[in-house]
C-alpha atoms as a PDB file:
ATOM      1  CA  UNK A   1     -69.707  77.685 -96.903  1.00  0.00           C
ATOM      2  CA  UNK A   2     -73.252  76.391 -95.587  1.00  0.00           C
ATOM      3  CA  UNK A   3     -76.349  78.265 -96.217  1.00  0.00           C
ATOM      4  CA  UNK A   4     -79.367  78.206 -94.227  1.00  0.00           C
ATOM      5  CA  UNK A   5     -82.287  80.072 -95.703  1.00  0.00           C
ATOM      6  CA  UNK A   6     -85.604  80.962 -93.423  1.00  0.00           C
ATOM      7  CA  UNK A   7     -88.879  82.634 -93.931  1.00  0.00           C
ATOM      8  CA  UNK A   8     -88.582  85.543 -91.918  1.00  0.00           C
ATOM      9  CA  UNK A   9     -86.367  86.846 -88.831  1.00  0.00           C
ATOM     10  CA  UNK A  10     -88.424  85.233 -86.104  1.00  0.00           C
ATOM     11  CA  UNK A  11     -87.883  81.602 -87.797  1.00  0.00           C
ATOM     12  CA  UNK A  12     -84.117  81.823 -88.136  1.00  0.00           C
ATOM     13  CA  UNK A  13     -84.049  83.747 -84.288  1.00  0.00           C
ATOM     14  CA  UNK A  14     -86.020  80.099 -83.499  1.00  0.00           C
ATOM     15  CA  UNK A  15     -84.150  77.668 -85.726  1.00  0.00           C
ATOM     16  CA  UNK A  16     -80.577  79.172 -85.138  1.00  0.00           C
ATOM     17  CA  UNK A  17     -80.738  79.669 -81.191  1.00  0.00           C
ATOM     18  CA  UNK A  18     -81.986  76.014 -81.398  1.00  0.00           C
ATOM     19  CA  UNK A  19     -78.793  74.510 -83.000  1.00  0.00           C
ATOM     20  CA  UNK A  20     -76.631  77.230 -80.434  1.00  0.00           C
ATOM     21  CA  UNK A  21     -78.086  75.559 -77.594  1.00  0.00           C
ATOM     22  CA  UNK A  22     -77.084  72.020 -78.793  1.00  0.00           C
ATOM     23  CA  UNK A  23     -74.037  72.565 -79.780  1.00  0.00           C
ATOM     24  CA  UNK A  24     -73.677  74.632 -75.889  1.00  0.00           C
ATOM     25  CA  UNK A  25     -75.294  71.687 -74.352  1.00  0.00           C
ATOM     26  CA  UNK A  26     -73.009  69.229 -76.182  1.00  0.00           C
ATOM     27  CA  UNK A  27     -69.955  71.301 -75.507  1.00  0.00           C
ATOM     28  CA  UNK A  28     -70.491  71.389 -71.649  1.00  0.00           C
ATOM     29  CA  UNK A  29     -71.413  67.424 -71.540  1.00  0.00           C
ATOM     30  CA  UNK A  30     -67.995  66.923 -73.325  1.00  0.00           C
ATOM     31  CA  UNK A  31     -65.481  69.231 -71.280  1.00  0.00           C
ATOM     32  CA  UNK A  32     -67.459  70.253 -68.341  1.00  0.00           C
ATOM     33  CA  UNK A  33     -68.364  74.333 -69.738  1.00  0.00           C
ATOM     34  CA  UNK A  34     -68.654  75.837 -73.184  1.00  0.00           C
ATOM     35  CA  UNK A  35     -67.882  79.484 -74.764  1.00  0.00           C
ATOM     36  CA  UNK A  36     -69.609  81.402 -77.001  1.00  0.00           C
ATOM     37  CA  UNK A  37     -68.772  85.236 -78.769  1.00  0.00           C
ATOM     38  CA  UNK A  38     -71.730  86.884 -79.889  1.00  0.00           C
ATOM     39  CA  UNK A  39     -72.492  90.361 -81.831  1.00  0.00           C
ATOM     40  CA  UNK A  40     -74.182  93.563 -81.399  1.00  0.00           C
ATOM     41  CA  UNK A  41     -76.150  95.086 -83.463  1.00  0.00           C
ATOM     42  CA  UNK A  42     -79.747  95.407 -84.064  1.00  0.00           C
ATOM     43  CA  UNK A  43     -80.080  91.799 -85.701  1.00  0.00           C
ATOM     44  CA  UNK A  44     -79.162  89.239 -82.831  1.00  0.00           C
ATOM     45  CA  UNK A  45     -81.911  90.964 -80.646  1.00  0.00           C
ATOM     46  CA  UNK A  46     -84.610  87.943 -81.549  1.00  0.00           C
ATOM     47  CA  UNK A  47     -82.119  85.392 -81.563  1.00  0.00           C
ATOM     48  CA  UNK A  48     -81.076  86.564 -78.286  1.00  0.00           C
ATOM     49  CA  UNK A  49     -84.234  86.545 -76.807  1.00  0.00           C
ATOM     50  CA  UNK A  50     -84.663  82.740 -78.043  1.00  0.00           C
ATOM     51  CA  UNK A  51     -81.893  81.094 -76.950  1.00  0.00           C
ATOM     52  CA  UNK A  52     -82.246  83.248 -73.470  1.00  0.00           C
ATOM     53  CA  UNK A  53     -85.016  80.449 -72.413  1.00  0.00           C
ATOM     54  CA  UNK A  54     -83.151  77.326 -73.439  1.00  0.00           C
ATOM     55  CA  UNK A  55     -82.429  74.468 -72.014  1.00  0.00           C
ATOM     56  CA  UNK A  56     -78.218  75.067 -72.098  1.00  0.00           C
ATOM     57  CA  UNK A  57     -76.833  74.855 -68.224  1.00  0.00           C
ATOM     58  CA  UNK A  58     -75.894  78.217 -68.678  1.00  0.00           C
ATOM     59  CA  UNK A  59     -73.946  78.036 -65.193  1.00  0.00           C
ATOM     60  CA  UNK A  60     -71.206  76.426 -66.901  1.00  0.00           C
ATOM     61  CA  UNK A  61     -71.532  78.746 -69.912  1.00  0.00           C
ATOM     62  CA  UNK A  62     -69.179  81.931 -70.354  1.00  0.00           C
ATOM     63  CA  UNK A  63     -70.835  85.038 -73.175  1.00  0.00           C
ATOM     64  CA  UNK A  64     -67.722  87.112 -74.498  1.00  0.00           C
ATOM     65  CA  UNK A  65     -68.242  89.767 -76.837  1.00  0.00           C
ATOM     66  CA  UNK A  66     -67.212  89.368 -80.769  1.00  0.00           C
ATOM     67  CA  UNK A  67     -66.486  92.990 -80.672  1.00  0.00           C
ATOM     68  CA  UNK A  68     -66.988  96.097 -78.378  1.00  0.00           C
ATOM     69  CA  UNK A  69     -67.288 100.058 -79.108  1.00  0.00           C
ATOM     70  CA  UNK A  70     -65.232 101.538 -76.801  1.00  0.00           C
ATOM     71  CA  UNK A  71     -67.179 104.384 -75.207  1.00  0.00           C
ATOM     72  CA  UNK A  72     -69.081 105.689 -71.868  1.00  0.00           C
ATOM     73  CA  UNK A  73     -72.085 105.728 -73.901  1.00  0.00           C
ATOM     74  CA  UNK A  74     -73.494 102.612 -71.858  1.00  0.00           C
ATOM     75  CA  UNK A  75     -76.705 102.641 -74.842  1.00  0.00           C
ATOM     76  CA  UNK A  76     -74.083 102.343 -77.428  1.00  0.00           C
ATOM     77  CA  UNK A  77     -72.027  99.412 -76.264  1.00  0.00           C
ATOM     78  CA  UNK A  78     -72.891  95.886 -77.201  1.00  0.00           C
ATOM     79  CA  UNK A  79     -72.357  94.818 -73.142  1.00  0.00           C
ATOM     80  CA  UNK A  80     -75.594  96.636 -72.846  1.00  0.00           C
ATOM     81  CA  UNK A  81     -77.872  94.875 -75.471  1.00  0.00           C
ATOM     82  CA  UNK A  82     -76.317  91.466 -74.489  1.00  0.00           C
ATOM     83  CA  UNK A  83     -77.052  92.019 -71.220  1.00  0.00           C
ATOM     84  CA  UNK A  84     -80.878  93.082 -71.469  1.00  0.00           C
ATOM     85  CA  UNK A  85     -81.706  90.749 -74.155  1.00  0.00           C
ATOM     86  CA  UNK A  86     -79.734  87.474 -73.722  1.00  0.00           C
ATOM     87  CA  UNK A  87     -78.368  87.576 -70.194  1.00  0.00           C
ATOM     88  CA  UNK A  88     -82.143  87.080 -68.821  1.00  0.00           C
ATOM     89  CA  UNK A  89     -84.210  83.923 -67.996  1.00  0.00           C
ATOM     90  CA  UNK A  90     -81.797  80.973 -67.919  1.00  0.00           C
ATOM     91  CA  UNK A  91     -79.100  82.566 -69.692  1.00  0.00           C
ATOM     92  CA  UNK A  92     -78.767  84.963 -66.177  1.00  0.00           C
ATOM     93  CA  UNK A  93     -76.803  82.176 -64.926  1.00  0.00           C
ATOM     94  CA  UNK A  94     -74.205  82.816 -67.620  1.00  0.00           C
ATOM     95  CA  UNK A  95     -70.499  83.951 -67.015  1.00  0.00           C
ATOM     96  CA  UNK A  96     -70.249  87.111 -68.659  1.00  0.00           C
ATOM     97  CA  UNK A  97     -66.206  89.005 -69.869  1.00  0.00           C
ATOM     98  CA  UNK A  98     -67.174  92.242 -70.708  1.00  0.00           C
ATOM     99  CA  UNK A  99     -64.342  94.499 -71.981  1.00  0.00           C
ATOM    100  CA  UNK A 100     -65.508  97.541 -70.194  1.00  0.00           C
ATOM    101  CA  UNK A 101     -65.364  95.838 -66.784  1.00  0.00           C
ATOM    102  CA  UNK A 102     -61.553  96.539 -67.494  1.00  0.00           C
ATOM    103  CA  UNK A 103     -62.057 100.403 -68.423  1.00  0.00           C
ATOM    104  CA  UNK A 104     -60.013 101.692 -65.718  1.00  0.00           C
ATOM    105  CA  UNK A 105     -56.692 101.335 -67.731  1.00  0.00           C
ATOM    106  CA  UNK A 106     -58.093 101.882 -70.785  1.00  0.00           C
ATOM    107  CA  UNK A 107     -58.684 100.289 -74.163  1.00  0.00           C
ATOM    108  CA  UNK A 108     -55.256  98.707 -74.706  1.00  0.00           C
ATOM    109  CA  UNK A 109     -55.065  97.215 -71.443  1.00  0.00           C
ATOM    110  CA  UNK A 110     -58.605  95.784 -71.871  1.00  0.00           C
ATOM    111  CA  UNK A 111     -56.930  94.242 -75.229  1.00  0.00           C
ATOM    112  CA  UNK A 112     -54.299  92.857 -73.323  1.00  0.00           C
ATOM    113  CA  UNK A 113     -56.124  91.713 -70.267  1.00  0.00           C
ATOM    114  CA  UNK A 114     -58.903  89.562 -72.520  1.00  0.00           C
ATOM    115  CA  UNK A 115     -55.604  88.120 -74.283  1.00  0.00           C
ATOM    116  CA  UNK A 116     -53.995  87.253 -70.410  1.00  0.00           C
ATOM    117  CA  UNK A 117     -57.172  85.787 -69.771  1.00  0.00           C
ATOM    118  CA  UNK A 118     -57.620  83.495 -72.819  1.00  0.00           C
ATOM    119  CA  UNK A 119     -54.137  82.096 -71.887  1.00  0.00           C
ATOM    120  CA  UNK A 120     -53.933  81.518 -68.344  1.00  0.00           C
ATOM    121  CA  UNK A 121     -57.396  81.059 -67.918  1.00  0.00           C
ATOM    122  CA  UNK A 122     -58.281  79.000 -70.596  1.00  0.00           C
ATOM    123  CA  UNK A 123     -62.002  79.570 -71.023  1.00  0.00           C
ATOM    124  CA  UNK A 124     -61.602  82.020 -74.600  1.00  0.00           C
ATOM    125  CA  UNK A 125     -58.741  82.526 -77.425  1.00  0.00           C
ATOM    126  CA  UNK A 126     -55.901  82.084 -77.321  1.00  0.00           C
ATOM    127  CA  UNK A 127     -56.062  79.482 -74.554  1.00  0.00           C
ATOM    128  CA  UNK A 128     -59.736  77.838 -75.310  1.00  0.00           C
ATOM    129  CA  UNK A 129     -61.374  78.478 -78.568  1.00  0.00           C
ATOM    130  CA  UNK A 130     -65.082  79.201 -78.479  1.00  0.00           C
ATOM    131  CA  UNK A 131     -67.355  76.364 -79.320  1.00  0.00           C
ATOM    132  CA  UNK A 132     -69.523  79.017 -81.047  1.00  0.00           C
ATOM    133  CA  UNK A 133     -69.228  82.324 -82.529  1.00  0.00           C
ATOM    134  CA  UNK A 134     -71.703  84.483 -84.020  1.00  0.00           C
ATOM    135  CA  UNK A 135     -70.669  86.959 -86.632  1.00  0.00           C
ATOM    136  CA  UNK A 136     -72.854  90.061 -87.975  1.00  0.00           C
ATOM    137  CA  UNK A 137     -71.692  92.082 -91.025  1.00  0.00           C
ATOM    138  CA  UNK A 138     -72.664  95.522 -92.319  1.00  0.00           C
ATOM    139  CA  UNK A 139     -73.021  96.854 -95.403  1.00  0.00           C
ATOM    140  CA  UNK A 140     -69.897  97.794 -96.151  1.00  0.00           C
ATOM    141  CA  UNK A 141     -68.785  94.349 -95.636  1.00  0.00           C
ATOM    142  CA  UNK A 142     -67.562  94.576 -92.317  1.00  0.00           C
ATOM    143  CA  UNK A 143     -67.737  91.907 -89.413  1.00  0.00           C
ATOM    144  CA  UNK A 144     -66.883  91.590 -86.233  1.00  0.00           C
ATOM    145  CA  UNK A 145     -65.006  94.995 -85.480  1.00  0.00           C
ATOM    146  CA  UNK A 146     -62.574  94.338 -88.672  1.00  0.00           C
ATOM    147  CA  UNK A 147     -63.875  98.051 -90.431  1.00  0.00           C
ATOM    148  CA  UNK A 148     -62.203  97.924 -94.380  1.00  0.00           C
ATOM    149  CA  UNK A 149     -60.732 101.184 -93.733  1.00  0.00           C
ATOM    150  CA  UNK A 150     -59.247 100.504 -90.400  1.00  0.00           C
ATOM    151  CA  UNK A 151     -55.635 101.362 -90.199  1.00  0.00           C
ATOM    152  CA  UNK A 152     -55.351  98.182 -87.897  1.00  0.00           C
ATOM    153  CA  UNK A 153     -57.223  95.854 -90.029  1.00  0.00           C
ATOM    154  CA  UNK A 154     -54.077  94.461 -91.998  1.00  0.00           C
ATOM    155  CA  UNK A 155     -52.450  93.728 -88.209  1.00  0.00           C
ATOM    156  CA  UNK A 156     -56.100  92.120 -87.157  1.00  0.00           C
ATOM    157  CA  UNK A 157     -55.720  89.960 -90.052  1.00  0.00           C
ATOM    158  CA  UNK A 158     -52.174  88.638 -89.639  1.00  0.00           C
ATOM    159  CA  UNK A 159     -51.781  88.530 -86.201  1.00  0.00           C
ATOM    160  CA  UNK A 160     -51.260  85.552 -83.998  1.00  0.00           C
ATOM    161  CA  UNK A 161     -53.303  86.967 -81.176  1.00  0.00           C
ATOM    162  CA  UNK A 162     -56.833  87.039 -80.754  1.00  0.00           C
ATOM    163  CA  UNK A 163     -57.890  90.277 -79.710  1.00  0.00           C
ATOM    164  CA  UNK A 164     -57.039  93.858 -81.020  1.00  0.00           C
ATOM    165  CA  UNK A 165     -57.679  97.467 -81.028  1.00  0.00           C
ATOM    166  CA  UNK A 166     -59.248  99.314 -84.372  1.00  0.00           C
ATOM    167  CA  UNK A 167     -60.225 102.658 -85.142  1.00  0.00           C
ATOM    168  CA  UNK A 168     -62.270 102.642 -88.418  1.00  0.00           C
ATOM    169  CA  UNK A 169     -62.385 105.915 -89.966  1.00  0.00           C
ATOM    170  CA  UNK A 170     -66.289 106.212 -91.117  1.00  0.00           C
ATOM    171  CA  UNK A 171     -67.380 105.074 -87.619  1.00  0.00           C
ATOM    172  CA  UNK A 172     -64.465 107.491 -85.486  1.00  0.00           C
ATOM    173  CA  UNK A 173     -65.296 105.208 -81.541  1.00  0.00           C
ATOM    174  CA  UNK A 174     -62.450 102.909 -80.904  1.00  0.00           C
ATOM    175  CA  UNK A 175     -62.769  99.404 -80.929  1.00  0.00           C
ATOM    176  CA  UNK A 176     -62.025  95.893 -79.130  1.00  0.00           C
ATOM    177  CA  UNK A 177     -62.345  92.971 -81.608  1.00  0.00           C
ATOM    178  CA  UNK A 178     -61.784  89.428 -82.102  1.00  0.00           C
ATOM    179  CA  UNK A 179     -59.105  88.595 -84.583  1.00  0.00           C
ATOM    180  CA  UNK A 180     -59.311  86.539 -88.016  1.00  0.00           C
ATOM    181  CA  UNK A 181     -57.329  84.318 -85.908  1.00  0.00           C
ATOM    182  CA  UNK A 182     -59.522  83.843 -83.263  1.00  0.00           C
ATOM    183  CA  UNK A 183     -62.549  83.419 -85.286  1.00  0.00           C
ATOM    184  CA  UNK A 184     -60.803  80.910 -87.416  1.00  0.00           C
ATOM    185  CA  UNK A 185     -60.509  78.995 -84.296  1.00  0.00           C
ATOM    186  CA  UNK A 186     -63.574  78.414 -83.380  1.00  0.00           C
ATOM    187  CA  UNK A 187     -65.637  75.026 -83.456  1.00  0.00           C
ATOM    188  CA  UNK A 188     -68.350  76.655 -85.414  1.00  0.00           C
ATOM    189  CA  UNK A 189     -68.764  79.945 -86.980  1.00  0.00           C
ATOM    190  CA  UNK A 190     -72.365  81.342 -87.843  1.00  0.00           C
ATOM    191  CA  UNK A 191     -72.888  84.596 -89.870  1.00  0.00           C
ATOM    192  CA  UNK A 192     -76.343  86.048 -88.988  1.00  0.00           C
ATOM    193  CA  UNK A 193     -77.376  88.063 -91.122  1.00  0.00           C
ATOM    194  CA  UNK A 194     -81.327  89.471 -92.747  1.00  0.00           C
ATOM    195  CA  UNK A 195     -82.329  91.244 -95.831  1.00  0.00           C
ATOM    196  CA  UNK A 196     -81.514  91.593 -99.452  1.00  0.00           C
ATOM    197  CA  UNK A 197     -79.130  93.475 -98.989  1.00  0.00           C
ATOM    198  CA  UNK A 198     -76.700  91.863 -96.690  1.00  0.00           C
ATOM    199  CA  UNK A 199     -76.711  89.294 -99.090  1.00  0.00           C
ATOM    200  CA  UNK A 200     -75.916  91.056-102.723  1.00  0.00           C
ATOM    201  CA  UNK A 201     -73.144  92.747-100.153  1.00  0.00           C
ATOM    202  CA  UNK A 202     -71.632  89.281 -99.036  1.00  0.00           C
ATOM    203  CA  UNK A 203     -72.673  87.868-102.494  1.00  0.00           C
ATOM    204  CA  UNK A 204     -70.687  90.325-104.030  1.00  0.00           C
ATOM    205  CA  UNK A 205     -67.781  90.436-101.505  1.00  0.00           C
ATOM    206  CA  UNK A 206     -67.399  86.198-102.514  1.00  0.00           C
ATOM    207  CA  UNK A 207     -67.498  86.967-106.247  1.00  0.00           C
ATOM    208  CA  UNK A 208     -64.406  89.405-105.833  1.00  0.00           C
ATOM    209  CA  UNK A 209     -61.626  87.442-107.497  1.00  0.00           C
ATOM    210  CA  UNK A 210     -58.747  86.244-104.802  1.00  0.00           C
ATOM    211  CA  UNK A 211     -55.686  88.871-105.651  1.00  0.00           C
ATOM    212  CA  UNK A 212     -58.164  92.017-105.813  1.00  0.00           C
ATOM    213  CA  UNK A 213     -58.793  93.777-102.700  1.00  0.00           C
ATOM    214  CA  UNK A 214     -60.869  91.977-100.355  1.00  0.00           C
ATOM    215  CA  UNK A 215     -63.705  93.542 -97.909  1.00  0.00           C
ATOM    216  CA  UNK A 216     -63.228  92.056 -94.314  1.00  0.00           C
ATOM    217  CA  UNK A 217     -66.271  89.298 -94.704  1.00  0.00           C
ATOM    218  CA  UNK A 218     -64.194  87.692 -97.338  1.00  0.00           C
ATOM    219  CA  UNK A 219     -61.239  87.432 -95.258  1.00  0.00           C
ATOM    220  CA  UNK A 220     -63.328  85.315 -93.021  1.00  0.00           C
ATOM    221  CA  UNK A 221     -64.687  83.256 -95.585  1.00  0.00           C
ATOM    222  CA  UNK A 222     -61.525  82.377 -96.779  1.00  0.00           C
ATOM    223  CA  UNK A 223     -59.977  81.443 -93.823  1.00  0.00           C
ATOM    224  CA  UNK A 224     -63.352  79.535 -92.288  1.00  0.00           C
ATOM    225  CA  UNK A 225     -64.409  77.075 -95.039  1.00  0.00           C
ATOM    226  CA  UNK A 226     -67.381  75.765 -92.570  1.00  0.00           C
ATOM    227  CA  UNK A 227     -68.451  79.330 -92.339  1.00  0.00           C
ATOM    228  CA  UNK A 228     -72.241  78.845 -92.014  1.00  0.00           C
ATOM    229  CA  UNK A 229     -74.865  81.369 -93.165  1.00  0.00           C
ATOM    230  CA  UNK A 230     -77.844  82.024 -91.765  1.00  0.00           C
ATOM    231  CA  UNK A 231     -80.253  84.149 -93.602  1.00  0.00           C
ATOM    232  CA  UNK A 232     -83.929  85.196 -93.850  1.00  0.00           C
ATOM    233  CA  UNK A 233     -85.085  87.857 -96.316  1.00  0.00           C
END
């Protein structure tokens, strides 16, 4: 695990949208486009807004979605704050897979149509793995859509495919996530996360000895030795 520590939230937006955009840059220079999965959630809103005026050729760049709520709510979905805060500037440009562009059959068949599309199309999991991805995590130790007391988590965690359907109990919307499978395949995987306590939570989640019960953070971090940190008070 690599820790990055910054002064405040507007110096890790700045230094971490920086290092996305190289590794973007480098990824499209290398095999022609790149991929990256990023997170809702009130903390990616600066870092968003930073690397929405880099330099990346965002024309060859496709945004997918770590994890979606599935609801009409459009305010509540992550689509929505990824598209007003990063898909602006020169990120417009940007290819954008949004699960709810595949509502009409429903969750499931959004599950199944992002997997169909990974593998025939080759530009996410399971066909392409993304160059970046950018996890969040709540304080309850939960990342990505992979809720500790969803029914589905054990089947998110073992799988061999990269994309499932939770319902965790405390927050009752359905959900579209990437798997521990998926994010273990990435090139690079960034936690973003701010404030004291986010870290006693993942602190405390790491210090949990191996054959106890493990919140869903930890699952990542054992599974993604590279997992990098980035964290401002």
């Amino acid at each position: 695990m690599i820790w990055t520590e910054c002064e405040d939230g507007e110096e890790l937006a700045r230094l971490l949208a920086a290092s996305i955009a190289d590794d973007l840059i480098e990824a499209v220079a290398r095999d022609g486009r790149a991929a990256i999965a990023v997170s809702g959630g009130s903390t990616p809103v600066r870092l968003f807004e930073a690397l929405s005026t880099s330099t990346v050729p965002f024309h060859s760049v496709v945004v997918a979605l770590v994890d979606e709520r599935w609801t009409s709510v459009e305010r509540d979905r992550n689509e929505t704050l990824v598209r007003e805060r990063l898909l602006k500037n020169a990120a417009a440009e940007a290819s954008f897979l949004a699960p709810w562009d595949f509502r009409d059959q429903g969750l499931r068949a959004a599950v199944d149509r992002l997997e169909r599309i990974g593998r025939e199309d080759k530009i996410i999991p399971p066909g392409r793995p993304f160059d970046v991805t950018v996890l969040g995590m709540g304080t309850d130790g939960h990342t990505a859509s992979l809720f500790p007391d969803a029914k589905q988590l054990k089947h998110a965690v073992i799988t061999s495919h990269s994309w499932a359907q939770l319902l965790p109990m405390r927050a009752p919307l359905p959900r579209l996530s990437m798997t521990v499978s998926a994010i273990r395949a990435s090139q690079r995987v960034i936690l973003h996360i701010e404030g004291a306590e986010k870290r006693e939570v993942l602190e405390a989640a790491l210090a949990v000895p191996e054959e106890a019960v493990k919140l869903p953070i930890r699952l990542v971090a054992d599974v993604c030795p590279q997992l990098e940190v980035w964290w401002s008070p």
